[in-house]
Structure formats: C-alpha cells, structure tokens
PDB file of N, CA and C in Angstrom:
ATOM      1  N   UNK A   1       0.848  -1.166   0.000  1.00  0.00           N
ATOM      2  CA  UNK A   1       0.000   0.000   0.000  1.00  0.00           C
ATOM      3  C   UNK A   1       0.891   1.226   0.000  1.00  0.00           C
ATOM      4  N   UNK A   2       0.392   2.047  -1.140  1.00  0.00           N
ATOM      5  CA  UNK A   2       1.068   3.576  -0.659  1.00  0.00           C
ATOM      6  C   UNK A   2       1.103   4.509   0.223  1.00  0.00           C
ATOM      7  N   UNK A   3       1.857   5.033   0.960  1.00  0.00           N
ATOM      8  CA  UNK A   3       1.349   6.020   1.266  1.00  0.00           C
ATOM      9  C   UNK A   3       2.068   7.659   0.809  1.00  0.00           C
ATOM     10  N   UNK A   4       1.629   8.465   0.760  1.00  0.00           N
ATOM     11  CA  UNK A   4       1.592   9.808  -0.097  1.00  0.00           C
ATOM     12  C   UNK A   4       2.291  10.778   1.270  1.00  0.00           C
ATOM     13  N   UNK A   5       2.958  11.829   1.130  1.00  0.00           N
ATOM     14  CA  UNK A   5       3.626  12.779   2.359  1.00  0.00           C
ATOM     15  C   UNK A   5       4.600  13.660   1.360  1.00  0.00           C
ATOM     16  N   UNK A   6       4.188  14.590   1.389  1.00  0.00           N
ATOM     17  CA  UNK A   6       4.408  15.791   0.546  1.00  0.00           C
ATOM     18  C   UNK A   6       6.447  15.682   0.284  1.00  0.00           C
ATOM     19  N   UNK A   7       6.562  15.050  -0.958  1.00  0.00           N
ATOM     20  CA  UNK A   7       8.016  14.750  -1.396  1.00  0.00           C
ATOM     21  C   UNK A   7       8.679  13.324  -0.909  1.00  0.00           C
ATOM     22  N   UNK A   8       7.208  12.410  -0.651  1.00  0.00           N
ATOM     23  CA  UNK A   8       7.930  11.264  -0.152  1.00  0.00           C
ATOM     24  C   UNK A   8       6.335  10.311  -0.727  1.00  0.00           C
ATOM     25  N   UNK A   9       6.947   9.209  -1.271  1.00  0.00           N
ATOM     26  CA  UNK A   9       6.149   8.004  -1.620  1.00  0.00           C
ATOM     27  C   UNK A   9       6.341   6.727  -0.659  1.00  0.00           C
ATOM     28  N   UNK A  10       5.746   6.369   0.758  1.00  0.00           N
ATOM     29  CA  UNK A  10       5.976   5.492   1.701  1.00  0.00           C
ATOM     30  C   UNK A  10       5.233   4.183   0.550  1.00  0.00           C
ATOM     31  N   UNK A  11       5.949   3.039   0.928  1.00  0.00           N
ATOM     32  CA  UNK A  11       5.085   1.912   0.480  1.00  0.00           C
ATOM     33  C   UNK A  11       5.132   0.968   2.296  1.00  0.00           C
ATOM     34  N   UNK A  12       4.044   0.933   2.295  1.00  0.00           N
ATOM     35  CA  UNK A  12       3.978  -0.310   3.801  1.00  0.00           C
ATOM     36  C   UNK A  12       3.820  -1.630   2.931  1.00  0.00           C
ATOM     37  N   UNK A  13       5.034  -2.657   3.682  1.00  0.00           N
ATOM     38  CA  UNK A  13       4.445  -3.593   3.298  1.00  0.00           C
ATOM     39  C   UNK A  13       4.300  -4.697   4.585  1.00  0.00           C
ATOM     40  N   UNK A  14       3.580  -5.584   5.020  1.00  0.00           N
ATOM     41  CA  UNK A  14       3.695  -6.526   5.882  1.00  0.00           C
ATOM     42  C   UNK A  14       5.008  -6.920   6.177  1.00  0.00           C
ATOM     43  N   UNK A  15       5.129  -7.730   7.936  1.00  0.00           N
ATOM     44  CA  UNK A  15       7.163  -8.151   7.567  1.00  0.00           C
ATOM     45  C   UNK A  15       6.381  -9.480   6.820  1.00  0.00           C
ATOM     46  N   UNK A  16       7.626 -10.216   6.183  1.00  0.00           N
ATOM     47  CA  UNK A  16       7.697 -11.330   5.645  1.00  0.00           C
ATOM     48  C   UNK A  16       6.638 -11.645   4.212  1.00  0.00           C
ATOM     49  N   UNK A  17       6.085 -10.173   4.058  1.00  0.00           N
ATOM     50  CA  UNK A  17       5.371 -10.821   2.655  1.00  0.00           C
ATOM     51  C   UNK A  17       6.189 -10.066   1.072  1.00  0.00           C
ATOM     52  N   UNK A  18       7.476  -9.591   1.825  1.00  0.00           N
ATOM     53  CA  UNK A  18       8.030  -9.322   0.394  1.00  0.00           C
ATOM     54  C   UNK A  18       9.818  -9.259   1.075  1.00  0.00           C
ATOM     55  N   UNK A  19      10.441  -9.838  -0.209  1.00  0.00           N
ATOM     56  CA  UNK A  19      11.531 -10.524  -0.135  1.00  0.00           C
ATOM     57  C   UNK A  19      12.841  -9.209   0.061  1.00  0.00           C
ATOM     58  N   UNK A  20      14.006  -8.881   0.215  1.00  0.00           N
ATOM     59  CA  UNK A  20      15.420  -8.185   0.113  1.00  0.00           C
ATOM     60  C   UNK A  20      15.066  -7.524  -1.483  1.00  0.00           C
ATOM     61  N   UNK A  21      14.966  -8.999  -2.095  1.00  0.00           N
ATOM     62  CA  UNK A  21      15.265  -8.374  -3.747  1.00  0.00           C
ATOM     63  C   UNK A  21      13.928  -7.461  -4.207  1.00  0.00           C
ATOM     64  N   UNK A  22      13.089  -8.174  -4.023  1.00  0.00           N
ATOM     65  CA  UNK A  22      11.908  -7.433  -5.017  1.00  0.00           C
ATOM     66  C   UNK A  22      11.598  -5.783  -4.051  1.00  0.00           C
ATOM     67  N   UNK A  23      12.304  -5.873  -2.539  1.00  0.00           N
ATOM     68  CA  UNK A  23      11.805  -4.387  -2.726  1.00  0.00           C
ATOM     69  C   UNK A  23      12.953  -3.503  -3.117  1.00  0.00           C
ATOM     70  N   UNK A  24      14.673  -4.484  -3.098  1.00  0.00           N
ATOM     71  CA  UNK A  24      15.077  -3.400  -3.830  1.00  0.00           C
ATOM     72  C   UNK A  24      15.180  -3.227  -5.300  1.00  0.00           C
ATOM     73  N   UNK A  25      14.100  -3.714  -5.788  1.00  0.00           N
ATOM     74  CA  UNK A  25      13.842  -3.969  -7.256  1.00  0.00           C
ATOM     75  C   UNK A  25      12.624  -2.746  -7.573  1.00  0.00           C
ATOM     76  N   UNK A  26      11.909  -3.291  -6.743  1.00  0.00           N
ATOM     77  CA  UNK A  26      10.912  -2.429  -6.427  1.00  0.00           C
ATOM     78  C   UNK A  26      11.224  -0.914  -6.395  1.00  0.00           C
ATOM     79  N   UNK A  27      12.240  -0.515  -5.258  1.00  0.00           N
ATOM     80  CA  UNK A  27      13.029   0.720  -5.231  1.00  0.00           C
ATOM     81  C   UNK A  27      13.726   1.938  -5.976  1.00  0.00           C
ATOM     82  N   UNK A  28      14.459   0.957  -7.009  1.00  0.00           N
ATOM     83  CA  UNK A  28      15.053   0.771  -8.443  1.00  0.00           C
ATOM     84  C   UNK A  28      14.185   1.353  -9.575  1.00  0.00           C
ATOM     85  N   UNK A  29      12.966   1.131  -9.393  1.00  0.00           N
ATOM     86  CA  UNK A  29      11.735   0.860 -10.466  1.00  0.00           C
ATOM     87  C   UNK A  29      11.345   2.796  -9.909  1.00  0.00           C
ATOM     88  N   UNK A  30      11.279   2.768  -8.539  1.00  0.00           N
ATOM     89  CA  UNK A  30      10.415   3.693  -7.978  1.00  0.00           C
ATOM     90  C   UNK A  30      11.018   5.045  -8.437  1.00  0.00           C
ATOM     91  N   UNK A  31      12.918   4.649  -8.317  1.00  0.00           N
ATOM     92  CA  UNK A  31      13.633   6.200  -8.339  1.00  0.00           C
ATOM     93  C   UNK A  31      13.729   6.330 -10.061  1.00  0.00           C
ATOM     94  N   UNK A  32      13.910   5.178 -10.880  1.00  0.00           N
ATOM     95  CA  UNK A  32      14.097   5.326 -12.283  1.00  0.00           C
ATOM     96  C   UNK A  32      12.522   6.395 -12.393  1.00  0.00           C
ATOM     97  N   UNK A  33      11.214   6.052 -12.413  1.00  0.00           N
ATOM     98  CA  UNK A  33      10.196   6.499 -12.096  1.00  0.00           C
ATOM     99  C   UNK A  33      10.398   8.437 -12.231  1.00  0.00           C
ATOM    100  N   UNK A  34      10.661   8.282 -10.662  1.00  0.00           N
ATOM    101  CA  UNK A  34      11.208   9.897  -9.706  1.00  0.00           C
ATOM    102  C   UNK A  34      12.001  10.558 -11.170  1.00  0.00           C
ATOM    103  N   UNK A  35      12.919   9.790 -11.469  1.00  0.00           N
ATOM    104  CA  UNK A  35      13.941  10.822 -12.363  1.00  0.00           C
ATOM    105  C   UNK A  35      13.979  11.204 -13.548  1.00  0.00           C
ATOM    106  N   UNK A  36      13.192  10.130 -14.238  1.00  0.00           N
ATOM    107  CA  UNK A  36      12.288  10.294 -15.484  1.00  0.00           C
ATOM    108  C   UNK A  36      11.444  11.553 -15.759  1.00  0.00           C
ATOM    109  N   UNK A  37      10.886  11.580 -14.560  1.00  0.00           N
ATOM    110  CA  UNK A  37       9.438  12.155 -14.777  1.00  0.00           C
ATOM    111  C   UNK A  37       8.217  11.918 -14.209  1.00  0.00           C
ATOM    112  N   UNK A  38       8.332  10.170 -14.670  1.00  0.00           N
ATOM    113  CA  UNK A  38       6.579   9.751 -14.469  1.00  0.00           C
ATOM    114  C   UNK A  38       6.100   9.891 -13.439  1.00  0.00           C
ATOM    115  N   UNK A  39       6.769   9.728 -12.183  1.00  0.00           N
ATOM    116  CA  UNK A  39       6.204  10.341 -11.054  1.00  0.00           C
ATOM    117  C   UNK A  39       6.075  11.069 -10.245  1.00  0.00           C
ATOM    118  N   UNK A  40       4.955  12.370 -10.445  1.00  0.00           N
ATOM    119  CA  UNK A  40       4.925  13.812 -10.006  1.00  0.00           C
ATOM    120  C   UNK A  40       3.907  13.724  -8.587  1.00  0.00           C
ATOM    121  N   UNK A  41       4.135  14.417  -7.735  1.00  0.00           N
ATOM    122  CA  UNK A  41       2.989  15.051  -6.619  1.00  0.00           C
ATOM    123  C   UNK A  41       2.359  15.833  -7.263  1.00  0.00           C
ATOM    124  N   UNK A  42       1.212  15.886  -7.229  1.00  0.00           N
ATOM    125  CA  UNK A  42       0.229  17.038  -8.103  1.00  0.00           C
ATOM    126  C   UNK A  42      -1.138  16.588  -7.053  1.00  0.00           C
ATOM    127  N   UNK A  43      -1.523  17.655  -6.286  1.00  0.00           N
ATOM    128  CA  UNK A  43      -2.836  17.544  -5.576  1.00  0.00           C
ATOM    129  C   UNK A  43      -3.500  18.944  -5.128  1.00  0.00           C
ATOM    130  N   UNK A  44      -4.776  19.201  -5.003  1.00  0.00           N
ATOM    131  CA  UNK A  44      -5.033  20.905  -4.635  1.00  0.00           C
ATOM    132  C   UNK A  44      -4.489  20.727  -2.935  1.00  0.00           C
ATOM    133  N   UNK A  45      -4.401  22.197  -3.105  1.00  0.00           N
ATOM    134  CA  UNK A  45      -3.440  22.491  -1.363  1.00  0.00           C
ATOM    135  C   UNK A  45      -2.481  22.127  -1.137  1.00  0.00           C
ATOM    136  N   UNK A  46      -1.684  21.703  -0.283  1.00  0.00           N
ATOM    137  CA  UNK A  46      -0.768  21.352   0.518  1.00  0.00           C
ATOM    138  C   UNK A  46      -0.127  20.334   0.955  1.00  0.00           C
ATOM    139  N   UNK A  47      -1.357  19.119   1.171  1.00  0.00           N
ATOM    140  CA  UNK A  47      -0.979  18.034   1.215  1.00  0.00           C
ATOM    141  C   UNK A  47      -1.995  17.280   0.617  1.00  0.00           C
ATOM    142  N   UNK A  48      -1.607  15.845   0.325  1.00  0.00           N
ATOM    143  CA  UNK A  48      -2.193  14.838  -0.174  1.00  0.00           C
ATOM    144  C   UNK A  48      -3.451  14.389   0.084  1.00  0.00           C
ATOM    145  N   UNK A  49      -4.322  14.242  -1.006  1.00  0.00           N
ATOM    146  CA  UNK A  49      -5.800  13.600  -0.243  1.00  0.00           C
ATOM    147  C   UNK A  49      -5.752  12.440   0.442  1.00  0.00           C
ATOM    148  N   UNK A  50      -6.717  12.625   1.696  1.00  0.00           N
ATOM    149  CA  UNK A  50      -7.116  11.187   2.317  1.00  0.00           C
ATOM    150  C   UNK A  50      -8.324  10.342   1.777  1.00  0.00           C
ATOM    151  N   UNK A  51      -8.392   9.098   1.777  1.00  0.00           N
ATOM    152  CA  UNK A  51      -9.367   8.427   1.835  1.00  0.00           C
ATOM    153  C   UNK A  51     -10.357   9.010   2.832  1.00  0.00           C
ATOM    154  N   UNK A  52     -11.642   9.149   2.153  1.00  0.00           N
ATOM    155  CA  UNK A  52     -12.471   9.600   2.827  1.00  0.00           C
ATOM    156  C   UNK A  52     -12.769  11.281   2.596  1.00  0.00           C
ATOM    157  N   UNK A  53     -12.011  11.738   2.070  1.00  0.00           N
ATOM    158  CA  UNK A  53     -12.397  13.431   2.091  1.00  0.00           C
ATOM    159  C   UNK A  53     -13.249  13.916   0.932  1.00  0.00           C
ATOM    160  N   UNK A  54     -13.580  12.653   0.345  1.00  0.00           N
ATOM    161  CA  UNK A  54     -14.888  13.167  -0.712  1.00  0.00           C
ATOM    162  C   UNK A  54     -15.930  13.260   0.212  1.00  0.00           C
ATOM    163  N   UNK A  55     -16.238  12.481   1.375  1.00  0.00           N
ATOM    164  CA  UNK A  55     -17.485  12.213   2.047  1.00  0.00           C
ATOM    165  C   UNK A  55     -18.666  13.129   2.620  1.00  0.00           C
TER     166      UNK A  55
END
C-alpha cells in the first residue's frame, strides 16, 4: 500500500510478505520512475488527499 507525504512516496508492506530483492527492485523501479518524470505530486493544497475526504 502507498502512502503519499508531501516529497515522499511510503510503500507499507507486511514483515515477511516481500523478499530483500523485489523491494530493492521495487526501489530501483520507484527512483528510475522519480527521475524520469513519471512520477509527479500534483494535488489541490498542501498536502495529499485522504481516503475519505470526498465524504
């Protein structure tokens, strides 16, 4: 699961349901991502929407 924090992309994952390699594969994937381009913060205000703030 993601989580969002203004200049930071947290991923939680359970202990023991993901291995050394795949998250630093995973990691790898995330900063190629960051430096490219493809992945921008873009949200109205300040910080990131929560689940739930359409309600």
């Amino acid at each position: 699961m993601g989580v969002e924090r203004k200049g930071q992309l947290i991923m939680l994952v359970r202990p023991g349901h993901m291995s050394a390699e795949c998250m630093a594969a995973i990691n790898r994937q995330l900063e190629y991502m960051i430096k490219s381009g493809l992945w921008i913060q873009r949200w109205s205000g300040d910080l990131p929407p929560h689940p739930g703030d359409d309600d």
